[in-house]
C-alpha atoms as a PDB file:
ATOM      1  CA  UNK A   1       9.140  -1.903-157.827  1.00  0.00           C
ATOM      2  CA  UNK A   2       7.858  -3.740-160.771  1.00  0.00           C
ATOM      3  CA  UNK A   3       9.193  -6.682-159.359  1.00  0.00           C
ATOM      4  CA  UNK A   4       7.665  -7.000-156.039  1.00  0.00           C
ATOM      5  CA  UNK A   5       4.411  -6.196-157.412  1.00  0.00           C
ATOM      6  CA  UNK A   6       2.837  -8.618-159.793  1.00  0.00           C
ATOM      7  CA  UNK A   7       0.911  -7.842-162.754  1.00  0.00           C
ATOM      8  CA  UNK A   8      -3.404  -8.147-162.355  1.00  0.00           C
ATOM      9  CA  UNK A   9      -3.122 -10.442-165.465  1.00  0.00           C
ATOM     10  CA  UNK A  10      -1.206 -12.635-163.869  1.00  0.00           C
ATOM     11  CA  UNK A  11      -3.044 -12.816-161.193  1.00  0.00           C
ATOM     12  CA  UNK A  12      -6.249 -13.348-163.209  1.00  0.00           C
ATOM     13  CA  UNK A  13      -4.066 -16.545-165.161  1.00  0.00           C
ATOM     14  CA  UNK A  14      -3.371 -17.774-162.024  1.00  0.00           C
ATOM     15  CA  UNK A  15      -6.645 -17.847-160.541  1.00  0.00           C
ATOM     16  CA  UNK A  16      -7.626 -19.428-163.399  1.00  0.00           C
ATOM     17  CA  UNK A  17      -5.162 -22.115-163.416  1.00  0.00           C
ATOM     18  CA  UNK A  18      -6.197 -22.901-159.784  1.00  0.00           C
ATOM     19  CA  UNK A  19     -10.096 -23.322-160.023  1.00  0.00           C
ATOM     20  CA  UNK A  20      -9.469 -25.906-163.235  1.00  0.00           C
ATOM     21  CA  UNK A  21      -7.024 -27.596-161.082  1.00  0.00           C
ATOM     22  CA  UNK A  22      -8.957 -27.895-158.338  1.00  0.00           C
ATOM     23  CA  UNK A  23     -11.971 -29.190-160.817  1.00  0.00           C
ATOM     24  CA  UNK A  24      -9.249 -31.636-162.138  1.00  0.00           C
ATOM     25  CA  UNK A  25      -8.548 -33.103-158.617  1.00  0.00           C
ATOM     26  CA  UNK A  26     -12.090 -33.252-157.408  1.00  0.00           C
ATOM     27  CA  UNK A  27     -13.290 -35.348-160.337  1.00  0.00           C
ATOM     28  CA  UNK A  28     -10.274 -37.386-161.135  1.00  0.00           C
ATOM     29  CA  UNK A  29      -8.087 -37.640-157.705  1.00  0.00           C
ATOM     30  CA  UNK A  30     -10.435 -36.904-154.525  1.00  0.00           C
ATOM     31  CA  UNK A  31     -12.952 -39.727-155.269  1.00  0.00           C
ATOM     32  CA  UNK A  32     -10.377 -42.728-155.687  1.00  0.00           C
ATOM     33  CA  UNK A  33      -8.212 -40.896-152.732  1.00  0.00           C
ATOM     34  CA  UNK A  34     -11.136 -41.095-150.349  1.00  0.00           C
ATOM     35  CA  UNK A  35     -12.453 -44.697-151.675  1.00  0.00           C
ATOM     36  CA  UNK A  36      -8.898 -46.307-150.810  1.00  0.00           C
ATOM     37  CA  UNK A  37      -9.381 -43.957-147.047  1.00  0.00           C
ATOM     38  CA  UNK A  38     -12.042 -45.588-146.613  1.00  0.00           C
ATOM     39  CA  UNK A  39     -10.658 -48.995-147.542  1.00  0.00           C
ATOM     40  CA  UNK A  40      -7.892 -48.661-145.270  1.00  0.00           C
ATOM     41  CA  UNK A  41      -9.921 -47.570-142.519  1.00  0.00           C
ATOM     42  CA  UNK A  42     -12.133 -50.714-142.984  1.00  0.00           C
ATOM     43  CA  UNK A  43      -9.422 -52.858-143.537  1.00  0.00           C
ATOM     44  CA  UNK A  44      -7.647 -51.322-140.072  1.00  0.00           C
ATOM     45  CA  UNK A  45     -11.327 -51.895-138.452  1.00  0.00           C
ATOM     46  CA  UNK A  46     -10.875 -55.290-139.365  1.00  0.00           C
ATOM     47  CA  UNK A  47      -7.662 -55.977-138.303  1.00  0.00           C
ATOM     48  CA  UNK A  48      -8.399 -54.485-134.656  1.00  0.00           C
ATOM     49  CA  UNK A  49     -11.448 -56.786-134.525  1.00  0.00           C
ATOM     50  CA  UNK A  50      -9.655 -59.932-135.553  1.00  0.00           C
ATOM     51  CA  UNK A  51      -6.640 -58.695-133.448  1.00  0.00           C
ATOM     52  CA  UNK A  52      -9.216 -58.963-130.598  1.00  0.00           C
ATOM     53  CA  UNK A  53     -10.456 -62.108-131.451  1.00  0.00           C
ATOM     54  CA  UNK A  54      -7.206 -63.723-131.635  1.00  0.00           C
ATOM     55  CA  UNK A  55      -6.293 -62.401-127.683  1.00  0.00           C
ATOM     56  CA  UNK A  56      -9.430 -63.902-126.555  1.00  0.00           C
ATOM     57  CA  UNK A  57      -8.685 -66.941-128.151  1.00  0.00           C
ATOM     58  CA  UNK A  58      -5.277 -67.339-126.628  1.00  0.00           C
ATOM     59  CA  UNK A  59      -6.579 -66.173-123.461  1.00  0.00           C
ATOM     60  CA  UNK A  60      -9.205 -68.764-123.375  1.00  0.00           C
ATOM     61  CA  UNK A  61      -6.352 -71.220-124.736  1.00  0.00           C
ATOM     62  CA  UNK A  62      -3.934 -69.993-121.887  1.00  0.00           C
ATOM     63  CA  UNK A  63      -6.332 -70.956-119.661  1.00  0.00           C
ATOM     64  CA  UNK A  64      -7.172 -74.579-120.777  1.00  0.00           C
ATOM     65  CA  UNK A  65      -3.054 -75.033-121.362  1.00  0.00           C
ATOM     66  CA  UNK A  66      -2.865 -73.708-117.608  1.00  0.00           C
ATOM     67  CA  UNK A  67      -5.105 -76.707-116.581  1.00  0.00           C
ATOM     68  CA  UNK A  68      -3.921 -79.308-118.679  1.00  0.00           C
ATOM     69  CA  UNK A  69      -0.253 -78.681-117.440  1.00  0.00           C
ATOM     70  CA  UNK A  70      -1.736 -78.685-113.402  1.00  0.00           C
ATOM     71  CA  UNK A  71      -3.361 -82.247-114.649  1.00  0.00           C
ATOM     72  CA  UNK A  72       0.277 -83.526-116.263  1.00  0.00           C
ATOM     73  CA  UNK A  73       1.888 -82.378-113.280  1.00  0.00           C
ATOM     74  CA  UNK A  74      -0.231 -84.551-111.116  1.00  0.00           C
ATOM     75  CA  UNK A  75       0.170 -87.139-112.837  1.00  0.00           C
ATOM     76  CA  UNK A  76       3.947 -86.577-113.485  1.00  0.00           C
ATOM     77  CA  UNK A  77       4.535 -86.250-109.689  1.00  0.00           C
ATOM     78  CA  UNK A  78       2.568 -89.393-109.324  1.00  0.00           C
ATOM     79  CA  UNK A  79       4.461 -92.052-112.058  1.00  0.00           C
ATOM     80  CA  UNK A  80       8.067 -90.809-110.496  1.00  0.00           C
ATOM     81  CA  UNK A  81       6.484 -91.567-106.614  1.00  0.00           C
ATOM     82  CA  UNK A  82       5.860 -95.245-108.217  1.00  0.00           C
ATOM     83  CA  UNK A  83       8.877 -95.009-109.994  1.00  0.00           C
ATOM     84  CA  UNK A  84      11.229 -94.381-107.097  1.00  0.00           C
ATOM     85  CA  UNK A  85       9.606 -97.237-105.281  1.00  0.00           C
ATOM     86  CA  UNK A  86      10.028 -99.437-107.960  1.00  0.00           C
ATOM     87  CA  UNK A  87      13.705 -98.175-108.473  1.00  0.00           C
ATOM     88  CA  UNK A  88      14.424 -98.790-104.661  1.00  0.00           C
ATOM     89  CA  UNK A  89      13.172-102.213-105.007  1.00  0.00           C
ATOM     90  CA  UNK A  90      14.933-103.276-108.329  1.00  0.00           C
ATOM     91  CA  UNK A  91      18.341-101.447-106.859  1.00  0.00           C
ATOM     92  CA  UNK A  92      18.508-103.668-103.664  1.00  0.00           C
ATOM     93  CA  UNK A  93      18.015-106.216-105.774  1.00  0.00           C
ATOM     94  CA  UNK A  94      20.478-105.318-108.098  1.00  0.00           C
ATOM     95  CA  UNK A  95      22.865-104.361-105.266  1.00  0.00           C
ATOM     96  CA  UNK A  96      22.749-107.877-103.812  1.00  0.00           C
ATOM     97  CA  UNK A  97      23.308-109.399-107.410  1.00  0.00           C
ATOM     98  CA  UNK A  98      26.058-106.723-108.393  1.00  0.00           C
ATOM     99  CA  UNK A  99      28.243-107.723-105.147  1.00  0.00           C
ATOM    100  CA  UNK A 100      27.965-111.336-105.223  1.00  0.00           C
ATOM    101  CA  UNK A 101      28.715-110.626-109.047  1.00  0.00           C
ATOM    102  CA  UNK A 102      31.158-108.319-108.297  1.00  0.00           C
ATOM    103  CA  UNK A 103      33.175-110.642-105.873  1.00  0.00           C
ATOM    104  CA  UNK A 104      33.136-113.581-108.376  1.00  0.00           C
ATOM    105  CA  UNK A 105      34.762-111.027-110.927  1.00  0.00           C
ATOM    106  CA  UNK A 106      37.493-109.679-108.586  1.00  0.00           C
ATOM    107  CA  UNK A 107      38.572-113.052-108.074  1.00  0.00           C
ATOM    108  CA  UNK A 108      38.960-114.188-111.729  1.00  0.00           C
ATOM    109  CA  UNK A 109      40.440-110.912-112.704  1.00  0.00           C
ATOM    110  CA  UNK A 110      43.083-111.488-109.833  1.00  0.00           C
ATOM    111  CA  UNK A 111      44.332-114.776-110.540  1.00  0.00           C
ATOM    112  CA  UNK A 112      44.286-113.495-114.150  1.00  0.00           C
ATOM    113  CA  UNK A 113      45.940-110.621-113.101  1.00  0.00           C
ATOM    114  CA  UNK A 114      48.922-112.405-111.616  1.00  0.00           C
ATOM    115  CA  UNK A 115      48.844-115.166-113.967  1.00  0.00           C
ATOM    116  CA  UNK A 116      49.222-112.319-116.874  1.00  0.00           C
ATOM    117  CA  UNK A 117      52.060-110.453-114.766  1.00  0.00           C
ATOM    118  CA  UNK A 118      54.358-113.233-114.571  1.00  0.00           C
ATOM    119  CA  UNK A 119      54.179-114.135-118.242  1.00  0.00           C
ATOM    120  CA  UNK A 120      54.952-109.677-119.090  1.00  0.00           C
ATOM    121  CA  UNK A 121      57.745-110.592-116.375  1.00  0.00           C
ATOM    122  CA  UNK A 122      59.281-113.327-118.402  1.00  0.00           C
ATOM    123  CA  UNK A 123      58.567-111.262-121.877  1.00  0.00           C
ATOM    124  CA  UNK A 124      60.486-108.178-120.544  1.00  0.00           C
ATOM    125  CA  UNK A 125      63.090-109.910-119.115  1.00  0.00           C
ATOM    126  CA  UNK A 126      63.878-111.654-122.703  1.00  0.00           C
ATOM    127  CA  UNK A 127      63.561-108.240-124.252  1.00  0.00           C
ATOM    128  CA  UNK A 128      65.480-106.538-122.272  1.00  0.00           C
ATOM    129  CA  UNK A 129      68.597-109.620-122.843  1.00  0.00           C
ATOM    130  CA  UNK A 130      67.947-109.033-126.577  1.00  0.00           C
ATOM    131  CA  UNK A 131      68.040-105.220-126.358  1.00  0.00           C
ATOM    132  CA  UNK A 132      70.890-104.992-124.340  1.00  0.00           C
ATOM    133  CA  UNK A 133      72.733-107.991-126.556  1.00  0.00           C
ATOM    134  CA  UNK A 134      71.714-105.873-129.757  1.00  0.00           C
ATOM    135  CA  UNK A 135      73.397-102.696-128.342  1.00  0.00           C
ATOM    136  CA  UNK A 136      76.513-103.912-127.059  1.00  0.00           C
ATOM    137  CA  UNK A 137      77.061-105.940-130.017  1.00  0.00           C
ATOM    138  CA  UNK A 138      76.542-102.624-132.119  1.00  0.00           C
ATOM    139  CA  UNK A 139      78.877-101.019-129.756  1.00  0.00           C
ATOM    140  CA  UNK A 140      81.641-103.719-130.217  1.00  0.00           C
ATOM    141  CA  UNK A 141      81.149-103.214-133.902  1.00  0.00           C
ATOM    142  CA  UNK A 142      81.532 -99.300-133.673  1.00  0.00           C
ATOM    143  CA  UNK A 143      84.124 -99.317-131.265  1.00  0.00           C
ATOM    144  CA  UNK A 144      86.523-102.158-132.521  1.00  0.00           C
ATOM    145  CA  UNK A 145      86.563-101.392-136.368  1.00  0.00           C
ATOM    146  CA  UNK A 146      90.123-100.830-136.656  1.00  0.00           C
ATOM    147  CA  UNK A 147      93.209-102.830-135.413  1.00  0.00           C
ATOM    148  CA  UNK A 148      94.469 -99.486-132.678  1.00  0.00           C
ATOM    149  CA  UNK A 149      90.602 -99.433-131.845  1.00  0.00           C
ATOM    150  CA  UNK A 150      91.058-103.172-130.572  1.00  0.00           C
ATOM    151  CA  UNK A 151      94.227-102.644-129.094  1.00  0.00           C
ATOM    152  CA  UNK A 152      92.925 -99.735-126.890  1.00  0.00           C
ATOM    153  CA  UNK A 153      90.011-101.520-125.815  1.00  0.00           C
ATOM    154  CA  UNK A 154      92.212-103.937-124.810  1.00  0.00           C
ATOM    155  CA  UNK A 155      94.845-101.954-122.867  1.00  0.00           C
ATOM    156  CA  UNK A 156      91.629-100.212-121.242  1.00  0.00           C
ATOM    157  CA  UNK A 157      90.117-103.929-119.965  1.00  0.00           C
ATOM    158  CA  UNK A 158      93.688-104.330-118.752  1.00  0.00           C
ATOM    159  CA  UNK A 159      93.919-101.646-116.562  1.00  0.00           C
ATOM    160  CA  UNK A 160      90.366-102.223-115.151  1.00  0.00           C
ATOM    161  CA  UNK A 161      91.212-105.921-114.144  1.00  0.00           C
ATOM    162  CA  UNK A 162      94.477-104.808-112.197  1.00  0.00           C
ATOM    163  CA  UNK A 163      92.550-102.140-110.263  1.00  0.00           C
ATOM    164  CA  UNK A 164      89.680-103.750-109.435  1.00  0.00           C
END
């Protein structure tokens, strides 16, 4: 039972220790504690009161930003009204000019056209000679490199003239 009960000297110590820590705190540890409260609490007080200011400001600034973009509109919708008459103008203008121009061109670039086909014409006509000289010269090569290569190419031409 000894344990479950404590002693009254104990208690006494205890009580002690308690009142000189709670002397301690209150002259060391409550003053700076509450100072620094009390700082934040100004410092908060401050921050709500700028906080404010600043949302007035931008509402005032919404406001005059509100305006100032009705005015640019305006004069936005105003510039592209002149501008699309001035673009009408300058494309029937530039239509006209762009046809006749456009005519002129098609007829150069024909005759060029033709004048340019004949002459690929010609040029593929002597490459294709050459090409098909080069390969069946190659093939003669190939084909008649011995003496019984010759003599069966020969016997095959031979047969081809009689039944043709």
């Amino acid at each position: 039972m000894e344990l479950l009960t404590p002693g009254t000297g104990l208690i006494i110590w205890q009580t002690i220790i308690f009142l000189m820590l709670v002397i301690l705190l209150s002259r060391f540890a409550w003053k700076p504690i509450l100072n620094s409260l009390k700082e934040r609490e100004s410092s908060i007080q401050n921050a709500l009161e700028a906080a404010e200011k600043a949302r007035s400001e931008m509402a005032r600034l919404q406001s005059d930003n509100e305006k100032l973009l009705k005015e640019a509109r305006e004069e936005r919708d105003k510039i592209l009204r002149e501008a699309r008459e001035a673009a009408n103008r300058m494309k029937d203008e530039a239509q006209d000019d762009a046809r006749k121009s456009a005519e002129r061109i098609v007829d150069d670039a024909r005759a060029a056209i033709q004048i340019e086909k004949q002459a690929a014409m010609k040029e593929v006509r002597t490459q294709v000679a050459l090409f098909s000289l080069d390969i069946a010269e190659k093939l003669m090569k190939k084909n008649l490199a011995t003496d019984q290569a010759q003599k069966e190419q020969v016997e095959v031409f031979i047969k081809d003239l009689k039944l043709n």
